[in-house]
Protein backbone atom coordinates (compact mmCIF):
# COMPACT_ATOMS: atom_id res chain seq x y z
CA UNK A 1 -4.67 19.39 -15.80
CA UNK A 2 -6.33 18.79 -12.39
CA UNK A 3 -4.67 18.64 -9.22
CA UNK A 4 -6.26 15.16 -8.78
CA UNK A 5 -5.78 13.46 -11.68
CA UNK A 6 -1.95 15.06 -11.76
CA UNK A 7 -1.80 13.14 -8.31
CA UNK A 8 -2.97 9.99 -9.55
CA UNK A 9 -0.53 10.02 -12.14
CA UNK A 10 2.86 10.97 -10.04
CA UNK A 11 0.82 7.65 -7.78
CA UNK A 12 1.33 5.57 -10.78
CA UNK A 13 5.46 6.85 -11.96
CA UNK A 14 5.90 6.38 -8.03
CA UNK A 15 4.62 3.07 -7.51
CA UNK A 16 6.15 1.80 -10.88
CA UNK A 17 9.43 2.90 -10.11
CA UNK A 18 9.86 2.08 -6.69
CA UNK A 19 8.62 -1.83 -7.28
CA UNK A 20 11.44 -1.87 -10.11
CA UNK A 21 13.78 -3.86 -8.20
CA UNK A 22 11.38 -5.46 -5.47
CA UNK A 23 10.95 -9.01 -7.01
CA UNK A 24 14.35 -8.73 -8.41
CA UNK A 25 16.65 -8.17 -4.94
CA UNK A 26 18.37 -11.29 -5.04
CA UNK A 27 19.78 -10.91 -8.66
CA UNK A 28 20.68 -7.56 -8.05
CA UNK A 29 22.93 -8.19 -4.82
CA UNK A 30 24.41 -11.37 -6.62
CA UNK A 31 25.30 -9.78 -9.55
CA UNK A 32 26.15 -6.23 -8.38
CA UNK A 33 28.07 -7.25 -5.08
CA UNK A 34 28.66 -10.64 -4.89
CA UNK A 35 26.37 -10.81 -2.09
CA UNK A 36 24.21 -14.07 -2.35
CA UNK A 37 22.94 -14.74 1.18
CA UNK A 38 19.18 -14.80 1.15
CA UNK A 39 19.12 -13.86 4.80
CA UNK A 40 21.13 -10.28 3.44
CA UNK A 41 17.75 -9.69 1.25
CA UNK A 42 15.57 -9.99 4.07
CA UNK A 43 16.82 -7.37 5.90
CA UNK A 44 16.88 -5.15 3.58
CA UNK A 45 13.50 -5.04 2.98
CA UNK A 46 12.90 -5.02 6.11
CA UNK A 47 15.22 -1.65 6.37
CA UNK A 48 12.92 -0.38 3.70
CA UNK A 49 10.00 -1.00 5.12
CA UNK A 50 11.05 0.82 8.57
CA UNK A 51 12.81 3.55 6.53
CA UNK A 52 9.87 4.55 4.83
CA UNK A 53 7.97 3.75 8.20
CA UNK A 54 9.22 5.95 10.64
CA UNK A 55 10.59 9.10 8.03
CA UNK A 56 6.50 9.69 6.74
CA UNK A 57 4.95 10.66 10.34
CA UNK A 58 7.88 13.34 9.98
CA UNK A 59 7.16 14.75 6.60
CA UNK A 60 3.41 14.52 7.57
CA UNK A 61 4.01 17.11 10.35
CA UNK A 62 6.66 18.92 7.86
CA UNK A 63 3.41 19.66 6.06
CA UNK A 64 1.00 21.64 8.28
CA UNK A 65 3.25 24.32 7.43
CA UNK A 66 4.62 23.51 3.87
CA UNK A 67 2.13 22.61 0.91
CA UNK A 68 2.84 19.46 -0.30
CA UNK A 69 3.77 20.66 -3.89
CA UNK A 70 6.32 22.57 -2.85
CA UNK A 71 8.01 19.76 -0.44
CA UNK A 72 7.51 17.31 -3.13
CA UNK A 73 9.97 19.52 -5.59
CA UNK A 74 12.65 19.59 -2.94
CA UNK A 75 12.14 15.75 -1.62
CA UNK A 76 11.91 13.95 -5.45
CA UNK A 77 15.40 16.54 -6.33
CA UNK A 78 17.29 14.84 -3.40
CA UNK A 79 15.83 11.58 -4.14
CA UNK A 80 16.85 12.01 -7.66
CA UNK A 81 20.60 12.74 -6.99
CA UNK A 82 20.48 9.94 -4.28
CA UNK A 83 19.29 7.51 -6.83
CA UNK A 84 22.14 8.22 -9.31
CA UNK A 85 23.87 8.09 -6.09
CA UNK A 86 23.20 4.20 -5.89
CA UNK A 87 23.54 3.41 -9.23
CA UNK A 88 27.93 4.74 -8.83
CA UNK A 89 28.24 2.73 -5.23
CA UNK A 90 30.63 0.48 -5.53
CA UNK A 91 30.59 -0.92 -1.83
CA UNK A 92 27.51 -2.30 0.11
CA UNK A 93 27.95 -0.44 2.81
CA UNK A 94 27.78 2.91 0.84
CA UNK A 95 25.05 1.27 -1.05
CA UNK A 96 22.62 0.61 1.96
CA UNK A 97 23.12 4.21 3.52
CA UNK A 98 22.67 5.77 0.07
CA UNK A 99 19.86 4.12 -0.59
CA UNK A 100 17.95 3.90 2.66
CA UNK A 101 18.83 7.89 2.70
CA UNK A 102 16.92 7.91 -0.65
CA UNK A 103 14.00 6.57 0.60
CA UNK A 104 13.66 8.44 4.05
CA UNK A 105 12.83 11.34 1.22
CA UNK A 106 10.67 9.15 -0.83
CA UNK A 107 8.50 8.68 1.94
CA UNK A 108 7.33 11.79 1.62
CA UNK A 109 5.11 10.55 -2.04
CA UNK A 110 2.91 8.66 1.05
CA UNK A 111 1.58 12.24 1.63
CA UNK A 112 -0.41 12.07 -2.21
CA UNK A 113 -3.18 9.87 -0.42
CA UNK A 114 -4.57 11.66 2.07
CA UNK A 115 -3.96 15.19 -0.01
CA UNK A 116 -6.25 13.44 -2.40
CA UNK A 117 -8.74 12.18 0.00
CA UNK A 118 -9.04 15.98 1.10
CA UNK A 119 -10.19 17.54 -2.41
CA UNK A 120 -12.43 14.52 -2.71
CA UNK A 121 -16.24 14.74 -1.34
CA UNK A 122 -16.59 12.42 1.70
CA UNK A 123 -19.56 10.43 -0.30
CA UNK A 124 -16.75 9.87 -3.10
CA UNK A 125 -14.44 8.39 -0.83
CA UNK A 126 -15.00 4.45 -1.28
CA UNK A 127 -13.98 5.04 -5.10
CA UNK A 128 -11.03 6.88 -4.62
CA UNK A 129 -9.56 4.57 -1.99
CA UNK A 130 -10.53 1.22 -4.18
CA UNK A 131 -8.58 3.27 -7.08
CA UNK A 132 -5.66 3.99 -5.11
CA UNK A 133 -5.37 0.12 -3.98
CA UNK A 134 -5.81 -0.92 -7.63
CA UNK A 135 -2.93 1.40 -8.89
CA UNK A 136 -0.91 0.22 -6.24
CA UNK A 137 -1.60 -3.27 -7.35
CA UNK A 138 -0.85 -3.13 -11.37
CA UNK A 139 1.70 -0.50 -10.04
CA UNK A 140 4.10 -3.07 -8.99
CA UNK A 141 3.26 -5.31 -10.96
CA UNK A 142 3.99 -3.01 -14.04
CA UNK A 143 7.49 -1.97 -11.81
CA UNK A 144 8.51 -5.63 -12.05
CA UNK A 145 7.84 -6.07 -15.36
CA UNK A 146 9.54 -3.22 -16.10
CA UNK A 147 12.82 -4.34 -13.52
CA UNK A 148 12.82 -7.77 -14.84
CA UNK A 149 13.28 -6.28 -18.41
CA UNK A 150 15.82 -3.67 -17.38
CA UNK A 151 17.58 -6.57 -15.87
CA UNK A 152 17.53 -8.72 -18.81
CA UNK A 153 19.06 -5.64 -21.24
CA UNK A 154 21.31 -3.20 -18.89
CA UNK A 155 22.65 -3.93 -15.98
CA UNK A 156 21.14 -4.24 -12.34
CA UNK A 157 22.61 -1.01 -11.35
CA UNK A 158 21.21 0.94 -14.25
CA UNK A 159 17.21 0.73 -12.71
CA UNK A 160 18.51 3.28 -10.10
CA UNK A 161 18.82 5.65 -13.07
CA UNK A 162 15.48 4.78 -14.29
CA UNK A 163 14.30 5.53 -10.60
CA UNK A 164 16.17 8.93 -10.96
CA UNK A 165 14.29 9.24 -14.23
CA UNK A 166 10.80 9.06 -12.54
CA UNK A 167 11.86 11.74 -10.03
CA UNK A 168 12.46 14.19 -12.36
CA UNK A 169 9.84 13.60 -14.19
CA UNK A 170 7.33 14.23 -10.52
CA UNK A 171 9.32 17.48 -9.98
CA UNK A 172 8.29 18.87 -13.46
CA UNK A 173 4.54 17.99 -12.86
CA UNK A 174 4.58 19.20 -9.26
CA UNK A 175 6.47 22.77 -11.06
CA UNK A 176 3.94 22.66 -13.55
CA UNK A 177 0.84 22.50 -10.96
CA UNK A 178 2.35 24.94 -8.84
CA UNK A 179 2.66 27.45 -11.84
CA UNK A 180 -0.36 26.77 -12.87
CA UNK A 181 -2.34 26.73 -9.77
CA UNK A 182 -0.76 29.44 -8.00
CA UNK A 183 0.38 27.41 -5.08
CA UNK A 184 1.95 29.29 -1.94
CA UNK A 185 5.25 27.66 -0.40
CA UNK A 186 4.07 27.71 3.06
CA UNK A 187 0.64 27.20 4.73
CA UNK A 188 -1.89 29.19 6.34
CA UNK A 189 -3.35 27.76 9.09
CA UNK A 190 -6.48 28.11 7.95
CA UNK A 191 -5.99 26.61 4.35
CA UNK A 192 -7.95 23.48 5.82
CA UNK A 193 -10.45 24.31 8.31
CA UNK A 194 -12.03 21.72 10.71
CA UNK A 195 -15.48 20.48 9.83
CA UNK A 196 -17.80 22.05 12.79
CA UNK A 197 -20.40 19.45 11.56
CA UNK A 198 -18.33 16.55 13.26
CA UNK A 199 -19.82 15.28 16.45
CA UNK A 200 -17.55 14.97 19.37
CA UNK A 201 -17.46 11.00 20.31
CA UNK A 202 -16.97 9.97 24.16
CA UNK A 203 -14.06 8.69 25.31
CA UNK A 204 -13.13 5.11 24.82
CA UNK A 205 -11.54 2.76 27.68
CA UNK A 206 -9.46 1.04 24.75
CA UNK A 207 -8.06 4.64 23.43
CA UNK A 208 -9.23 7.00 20.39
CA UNK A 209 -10.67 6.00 17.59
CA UNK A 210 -7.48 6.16 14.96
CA UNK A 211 -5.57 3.94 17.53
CA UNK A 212 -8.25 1.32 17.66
CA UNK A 213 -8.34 1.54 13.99
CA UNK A 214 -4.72 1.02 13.94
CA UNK A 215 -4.68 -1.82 16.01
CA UNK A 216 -7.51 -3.79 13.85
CA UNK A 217 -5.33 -2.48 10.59
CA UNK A 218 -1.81 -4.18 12.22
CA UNK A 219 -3.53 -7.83 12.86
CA UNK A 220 -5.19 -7.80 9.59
CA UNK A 221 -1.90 -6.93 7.81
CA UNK A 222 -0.18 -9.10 9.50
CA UNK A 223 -3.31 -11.57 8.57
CA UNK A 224 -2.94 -10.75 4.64
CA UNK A 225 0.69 -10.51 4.39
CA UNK A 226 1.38 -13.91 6.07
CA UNK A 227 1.11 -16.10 3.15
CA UNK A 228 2.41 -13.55 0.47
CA UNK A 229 6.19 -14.39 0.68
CA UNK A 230 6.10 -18.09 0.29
CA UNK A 231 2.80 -18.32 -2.08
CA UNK A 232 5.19 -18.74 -5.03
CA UNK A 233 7.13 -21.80 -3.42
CA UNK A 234 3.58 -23.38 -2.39
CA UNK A 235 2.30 -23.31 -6.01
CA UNK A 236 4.98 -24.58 -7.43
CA UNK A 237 5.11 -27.61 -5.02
CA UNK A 238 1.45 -28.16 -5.73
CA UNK A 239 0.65 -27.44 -9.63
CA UNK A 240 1.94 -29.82 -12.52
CA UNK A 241 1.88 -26.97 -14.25
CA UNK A 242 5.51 -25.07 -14.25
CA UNK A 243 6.62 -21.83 -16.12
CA UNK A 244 7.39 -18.53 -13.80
CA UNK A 245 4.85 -16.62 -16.44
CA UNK A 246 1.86 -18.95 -14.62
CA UNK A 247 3.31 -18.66 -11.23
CA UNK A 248 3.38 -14.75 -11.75
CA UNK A 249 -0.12 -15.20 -13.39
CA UNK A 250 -1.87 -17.14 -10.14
CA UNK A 251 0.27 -14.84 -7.48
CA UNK A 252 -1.48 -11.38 -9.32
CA UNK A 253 -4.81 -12.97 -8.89
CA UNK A 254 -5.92 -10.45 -6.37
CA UNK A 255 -4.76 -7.40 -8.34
CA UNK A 256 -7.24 -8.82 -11.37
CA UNK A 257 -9.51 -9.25 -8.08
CA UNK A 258 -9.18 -5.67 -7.06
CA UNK A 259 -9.93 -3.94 -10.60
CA UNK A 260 -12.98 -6.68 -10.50
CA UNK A 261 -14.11 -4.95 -7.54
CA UNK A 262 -13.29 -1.29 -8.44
CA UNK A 263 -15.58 -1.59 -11.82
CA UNK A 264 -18.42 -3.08 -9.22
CA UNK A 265 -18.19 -0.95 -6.42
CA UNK A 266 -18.22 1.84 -9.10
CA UNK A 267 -21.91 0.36 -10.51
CA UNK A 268 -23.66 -0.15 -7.29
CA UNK A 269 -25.59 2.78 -5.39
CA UNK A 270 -26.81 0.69 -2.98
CA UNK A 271 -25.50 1.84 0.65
CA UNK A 272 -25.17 -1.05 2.96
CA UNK A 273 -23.84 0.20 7.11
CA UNK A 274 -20.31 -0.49 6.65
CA UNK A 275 -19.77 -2.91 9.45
CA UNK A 276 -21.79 -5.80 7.55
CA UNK A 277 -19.56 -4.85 4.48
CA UNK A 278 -16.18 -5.13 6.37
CA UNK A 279 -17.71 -8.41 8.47
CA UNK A 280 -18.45 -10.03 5.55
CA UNK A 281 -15.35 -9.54 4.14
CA UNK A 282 -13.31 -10.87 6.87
CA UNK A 283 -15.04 -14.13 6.81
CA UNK A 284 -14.88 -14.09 3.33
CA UNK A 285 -11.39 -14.18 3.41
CA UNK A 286 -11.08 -16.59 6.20
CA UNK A 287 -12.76 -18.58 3.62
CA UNK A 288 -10.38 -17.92 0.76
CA UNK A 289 -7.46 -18.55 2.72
CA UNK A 290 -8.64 -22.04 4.05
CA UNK A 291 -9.24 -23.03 0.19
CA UNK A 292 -6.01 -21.58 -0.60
CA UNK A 293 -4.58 -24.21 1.38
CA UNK A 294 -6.47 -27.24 0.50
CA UNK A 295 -3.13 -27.96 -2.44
CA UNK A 296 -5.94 -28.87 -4.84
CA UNK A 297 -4.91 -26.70 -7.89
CA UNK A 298 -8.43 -25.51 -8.93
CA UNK A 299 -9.85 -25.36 -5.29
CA UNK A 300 -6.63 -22.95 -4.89
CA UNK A 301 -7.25 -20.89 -7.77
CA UNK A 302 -11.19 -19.88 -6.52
CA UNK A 303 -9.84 -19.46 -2.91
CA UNK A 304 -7.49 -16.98 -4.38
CA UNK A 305 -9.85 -14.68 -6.24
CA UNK A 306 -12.17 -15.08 -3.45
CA UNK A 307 -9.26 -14.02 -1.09
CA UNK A 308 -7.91 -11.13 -3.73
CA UNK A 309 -11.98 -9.89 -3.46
CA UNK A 310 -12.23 -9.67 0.24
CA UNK A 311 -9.21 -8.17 0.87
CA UNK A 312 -9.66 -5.54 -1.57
CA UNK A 313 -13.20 -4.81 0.36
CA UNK A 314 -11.94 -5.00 3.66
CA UNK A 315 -8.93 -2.85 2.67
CA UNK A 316 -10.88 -0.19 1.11
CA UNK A 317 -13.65 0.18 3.53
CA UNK A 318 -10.87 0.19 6.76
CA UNK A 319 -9.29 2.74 5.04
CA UNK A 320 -12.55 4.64 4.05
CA UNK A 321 -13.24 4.74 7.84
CA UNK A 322 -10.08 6.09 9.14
CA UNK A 323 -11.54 9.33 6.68
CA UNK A 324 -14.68 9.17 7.90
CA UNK A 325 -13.45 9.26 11.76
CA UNK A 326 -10.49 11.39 10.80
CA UNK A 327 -10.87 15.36 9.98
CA UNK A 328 -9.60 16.94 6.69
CA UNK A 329 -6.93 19.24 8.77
CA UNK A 330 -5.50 15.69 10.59
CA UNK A 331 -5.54 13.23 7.27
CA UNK A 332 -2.29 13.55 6.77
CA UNK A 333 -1.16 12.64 10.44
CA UNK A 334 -3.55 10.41 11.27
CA UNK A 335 -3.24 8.47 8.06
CA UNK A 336 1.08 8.03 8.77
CA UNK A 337 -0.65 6.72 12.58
CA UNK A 338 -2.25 3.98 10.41
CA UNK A 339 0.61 3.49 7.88
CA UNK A 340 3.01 3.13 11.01
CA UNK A 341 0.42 0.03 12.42
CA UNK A 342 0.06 -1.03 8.71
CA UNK A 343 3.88 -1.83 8.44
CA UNK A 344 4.55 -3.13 11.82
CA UNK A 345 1.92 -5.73 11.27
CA UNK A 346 3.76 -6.43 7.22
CA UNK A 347 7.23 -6.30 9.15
CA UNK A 348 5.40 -9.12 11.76
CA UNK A 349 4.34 -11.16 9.06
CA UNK A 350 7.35 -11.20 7.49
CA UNK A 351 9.32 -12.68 10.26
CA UNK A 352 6.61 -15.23 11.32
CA UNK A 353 5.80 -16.48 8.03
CA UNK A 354 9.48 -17.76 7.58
CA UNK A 355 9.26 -19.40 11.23
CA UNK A 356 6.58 -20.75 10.48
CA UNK A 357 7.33 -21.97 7.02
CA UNK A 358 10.51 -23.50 8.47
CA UNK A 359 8.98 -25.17 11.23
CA UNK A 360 5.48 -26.82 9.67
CA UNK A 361 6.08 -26.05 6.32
CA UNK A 362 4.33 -24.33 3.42
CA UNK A 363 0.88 -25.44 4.21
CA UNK A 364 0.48 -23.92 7.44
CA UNK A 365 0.85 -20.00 6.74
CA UNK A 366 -2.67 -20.86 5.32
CA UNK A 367 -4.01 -21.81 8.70
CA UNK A 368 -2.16 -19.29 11.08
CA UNK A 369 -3.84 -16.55 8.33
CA UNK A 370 -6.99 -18.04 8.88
CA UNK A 371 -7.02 -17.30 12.67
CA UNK A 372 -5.54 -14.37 12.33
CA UNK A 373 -8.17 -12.62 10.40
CA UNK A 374 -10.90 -14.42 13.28
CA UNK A 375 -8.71 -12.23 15.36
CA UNK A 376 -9.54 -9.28 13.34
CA UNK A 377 -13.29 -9.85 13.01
CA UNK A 378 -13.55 -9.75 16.61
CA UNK A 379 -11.00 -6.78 17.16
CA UNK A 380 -13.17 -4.97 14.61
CA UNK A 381 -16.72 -5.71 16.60
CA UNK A 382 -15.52 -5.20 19.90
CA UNK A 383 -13.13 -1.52 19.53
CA UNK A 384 -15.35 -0.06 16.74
CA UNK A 385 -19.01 -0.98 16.14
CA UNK A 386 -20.44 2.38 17.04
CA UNK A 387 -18.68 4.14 14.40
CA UNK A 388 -18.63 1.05 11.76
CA UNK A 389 -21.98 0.58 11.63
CA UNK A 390 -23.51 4.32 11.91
CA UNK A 391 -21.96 4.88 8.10
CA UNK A 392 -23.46 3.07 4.58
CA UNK A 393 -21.15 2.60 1.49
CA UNK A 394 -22.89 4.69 -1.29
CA UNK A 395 -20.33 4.16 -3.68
CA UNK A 396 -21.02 7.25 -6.06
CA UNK A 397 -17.43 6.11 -7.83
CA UNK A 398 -19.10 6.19 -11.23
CA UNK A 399 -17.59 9.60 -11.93
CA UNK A 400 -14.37 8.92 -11.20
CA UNK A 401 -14.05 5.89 -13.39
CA UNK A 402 -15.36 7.88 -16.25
CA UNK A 403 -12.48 10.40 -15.32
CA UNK A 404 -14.61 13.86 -14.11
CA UNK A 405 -14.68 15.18 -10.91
């Protein structure tokens, strides 16, 4: 087996098992606790979220000197025991530092991306990122069908030992490729050497170019994210049409999106400069958000696979520039700089969406989004046009969907 496609599959047990409980939070402090307050399951997640935030810049320098294989082994083993851990708390104070102590070494899975991105060839890029956001999408969604049946058969506890499960399981693929590879523990420094080919780019008044990046990256997160928590509540209200199965349906629209636009991005060897590409989608989405909220059922439904399409082409084209400005020796670090701006604008929109929602109502998420992203189009033009628009999109992503490479 590969290195790469042994990757992509501890992406998929990773994703999978750490979306088990995600949709499910509620039900499992209720019924494992007694702990009902909705306000409780809020932060939380939002512990999570910084958990997993601020622990991956650390194992991102904890791996200039250690090969990723190797730290994986050690990180999944504690996460293991830490799950099983969870699964005997019986207080909820023991509970939240077990758990949040679990995930500080889970963070360190984050580091699969950009050791991906460095055995792929820069022209293969755009296809690797789009499959990466596509497993992440029918990743959780597979993790909560998974959690809601584990809930409906065991008990709420007992998807902490299916977690534990999926650990194991990455330490005996990462022991297999490091057998089988030959894999040194620790890391020469020249194991990834720096591209001499890369221009050096004049300073910018706004900062460098991964910080721009980031700040584009934290708006438009906070832009996508805004409507995600309450979408569920504002279908419902609208649609004559009940049955959680439909709601679930409507809500994975964009994953169904996503593949969509895998499969064509995959087809097309057309190269087309990447700023028109990441424009367009923008205003696409601007556009699929303002249809999202016009409450008329169909009208909703085509905003939403409009919206699902743009973001997955905005997402994957951002992210295919952060590689393109970054260097193979700093994708680790510079990627965690963009994951940090990625979750502070998530952890934004979380917070204003439910201000919002209180104060105006379900409709208006829709609108605020809308600006938002305007925000984002011109953040984009004005901090990086130089380096968006020097690059085309040749997608050359038709060997990776047929598996080589």
């Amino acid at each position: 087996m590969k290195i790469k496609h042994a990757l992509i599959l501890l992406t998929v047990v990773s994703v999978v098992c750490d979306t088990l409980l995600l949709p499910f939070y509620p039900q499992f402090f209720a019924e494992t606790f007694g702990q009902d307050d909705p306000r409780h399951v809020g932060m939380y997640i939002a512990a999570c979220c910084i958990t997993v935030m601020l622990a991956f810049p650390v194992w991102a320098r904890v791996a200039k000197s250690v090969h990723e294989l190797h730290l994986w082994v050690y990180t999944q083993i504690a996460a293991g025991i830490l799950g099983i851990g969870c699964f005997f708390a019986t207080s909820l104070p023991a509970f939240w530092v077990i758990s949040q102590t679990m995930l500080v070494f889970k963070a360190s899975y984050l580091l699969i991306y950009p050791f991906v991105m460095r055995l792929e060839e820069k022209d293969k890029h755009l296809g690797m990122v789009g499959l990466f956001s596509v497993l992440m999408h029918f990743g959780g969604i597979g993790g909560a069908l998974l959690g809601g049946l584990t809930l409906q058969v065991f008990e709420p506890r007992d998807v902490y030992l299916i977690m534990a499960a999926g650990d194991a399981l990455q330490v005996l693929v990462c022991l297999y490729l490091i057998k089988r590879h030959q894999v040194p523990a620790k890391r020469e420094p020249g194991d990834v050497a720096p591209d001499p080919a890369l221009p050096r780019r004049p300073r910018h008044p706004f900062g460098s170019l991964v910080y721009r990046l980031g700040l584009v990256t934290a708006v438009f997160y906070f832009s996508a994210f805004l409507i995600r928590p309450f979408f569920s509540l504002y279908w419902e209200s609208i649609s004559d049409l009940g049955g959680e199965i439909l709601t679930g349906f409507v809500y994975s629209i964009p994953a169904w999106a996503a593949l969509a636009g895998l499969w064509l991005n995959s087809r097309s060897t057309r190269a087309t400069p990447r700023q028109r590409h990441i424009m367009s989608a923008f205003l696409l989405g601007v556009l699929g958000l303002f249809l999202q909220g016009t409450q008329q059922e169909l009208i909703v439904l085509a905003g939403r696979c409009l919206f699902g399409w743009a973001m997955f082409q905005a997402t994957v084209r951002l992210e295919v520039l952060l590689f393109n400005i970054s260097t193979p020796e700093s994708y680790a670090t510079d990627f965690s700089k963009i994951h940090l701006f990625q979750n502070i604008g998530v952890l934004l929109s979380a917070f204003a969406g439910g201000a919002i929602v209180a104060a105006f109502g379900l409709q208006l998420p829709f609108v605020f989004a809308c600006l938002g992203l305007l925000v984002t189009a011109l953040l984009f033009y004005r901090l990086l046009p130089a380096e968006a628009d020097g690059t085309g999109d040749a997608v050359a992503g038709s060997d990776l969907m047929a598996g080589r490479g």
